[in-house]
Protein backbone atom coordinates (compact mmCIF):
# COMPACT_ATOMS: atom_id res chain seq x y z
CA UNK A 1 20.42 -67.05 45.74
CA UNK A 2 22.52 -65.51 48.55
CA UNK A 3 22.39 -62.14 46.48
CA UNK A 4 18.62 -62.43 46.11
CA UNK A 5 18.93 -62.68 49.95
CA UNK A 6 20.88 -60.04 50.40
CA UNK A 7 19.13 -57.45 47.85
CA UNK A 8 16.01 -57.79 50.04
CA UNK A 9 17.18 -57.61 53.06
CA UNK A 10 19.74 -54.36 52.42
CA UNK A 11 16.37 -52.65 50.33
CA UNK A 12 13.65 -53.68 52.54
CA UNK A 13 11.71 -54.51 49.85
CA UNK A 14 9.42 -57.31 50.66
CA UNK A 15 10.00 -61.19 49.00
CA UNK A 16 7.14 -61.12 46.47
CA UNK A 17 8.39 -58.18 45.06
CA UNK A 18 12.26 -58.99 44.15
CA UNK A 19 12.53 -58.07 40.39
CA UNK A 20 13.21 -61.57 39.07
CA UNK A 21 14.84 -60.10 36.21
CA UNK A 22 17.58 -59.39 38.34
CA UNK A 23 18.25 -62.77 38.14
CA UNK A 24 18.54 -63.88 41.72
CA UNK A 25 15.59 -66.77 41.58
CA UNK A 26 12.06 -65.79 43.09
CA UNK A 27 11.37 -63.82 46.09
CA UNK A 28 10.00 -67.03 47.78
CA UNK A 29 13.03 -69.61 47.20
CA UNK A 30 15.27 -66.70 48.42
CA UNK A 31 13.55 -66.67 51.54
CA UNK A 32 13.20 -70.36 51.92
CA UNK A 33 16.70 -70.53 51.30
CA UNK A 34 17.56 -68.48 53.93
CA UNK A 35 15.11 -69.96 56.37
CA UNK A 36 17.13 -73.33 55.61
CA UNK A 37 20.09 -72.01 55.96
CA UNK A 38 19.48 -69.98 59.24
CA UNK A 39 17.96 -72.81 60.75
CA UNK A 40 20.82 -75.01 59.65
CA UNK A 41 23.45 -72.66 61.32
CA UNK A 42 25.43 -71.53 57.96
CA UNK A 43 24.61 -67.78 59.18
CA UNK A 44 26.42 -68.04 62.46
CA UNK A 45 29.33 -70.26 60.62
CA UNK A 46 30.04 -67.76 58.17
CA UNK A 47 29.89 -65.03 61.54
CA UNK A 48 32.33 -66.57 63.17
CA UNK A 49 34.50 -67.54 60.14
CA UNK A 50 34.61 -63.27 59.03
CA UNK A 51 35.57 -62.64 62.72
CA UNK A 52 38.18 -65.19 63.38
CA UNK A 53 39.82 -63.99 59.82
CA UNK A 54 39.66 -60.24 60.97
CA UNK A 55 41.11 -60.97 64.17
CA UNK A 56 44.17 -63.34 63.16
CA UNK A 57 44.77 -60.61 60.78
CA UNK A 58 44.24 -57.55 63.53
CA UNK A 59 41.74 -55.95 62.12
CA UNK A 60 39.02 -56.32 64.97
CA UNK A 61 39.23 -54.18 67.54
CA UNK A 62 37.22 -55.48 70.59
CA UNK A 63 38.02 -52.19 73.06
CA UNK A 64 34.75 -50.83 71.07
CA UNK A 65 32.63 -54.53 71.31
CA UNK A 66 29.42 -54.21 73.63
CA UNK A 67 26.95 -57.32 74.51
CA UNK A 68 23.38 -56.98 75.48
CA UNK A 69 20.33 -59.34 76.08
CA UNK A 70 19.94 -59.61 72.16
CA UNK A 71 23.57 -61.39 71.35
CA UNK A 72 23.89 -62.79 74.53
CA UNK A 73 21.18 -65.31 76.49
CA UNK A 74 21.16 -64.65 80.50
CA UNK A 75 21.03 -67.73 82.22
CA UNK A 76 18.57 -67.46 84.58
CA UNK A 77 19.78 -67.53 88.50
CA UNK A 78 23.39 -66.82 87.52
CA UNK A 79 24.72 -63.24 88.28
């Protein structure tokens, strides 16, 4: 399933059309999958999980990290 995922969204090709020969389940449980598992938080676990590992191992390298309005929420009324 999380391949399925992944082959459409690193080919852009749309859910209906992933080859279900490939063997990766149908375009639409992919995407319900990761619908489920987005709005269950497993995305952002397995985020933070990669980063913590690359940092306790020193390969992150924050000097070249940038933040805008898209990672980050501004609170409103806070500067």
């Amino acid at each position: 399933m999380l391949e399925g995922i992944a082959f459409v969204l690193s080919t852009g090709i749309g859910w209906t059309k992933l080859p279900i020969e490939l063997g990766y389940g149908s375009g639409w449980t992919c995407w319900r999958r990761m619908r489920e598992w987005a709005d269950a938080g497993v995305f952002d676990r397995v985020h933070q999980a990669v980063l913590d590992r690359l940092g306790e191992s020193g390969r992150l390298d924050w000097s070249r990290a940038s933040l805008n309005s898209v990672s980050v929420r501004a609170k409103r009324g806070v500067s």
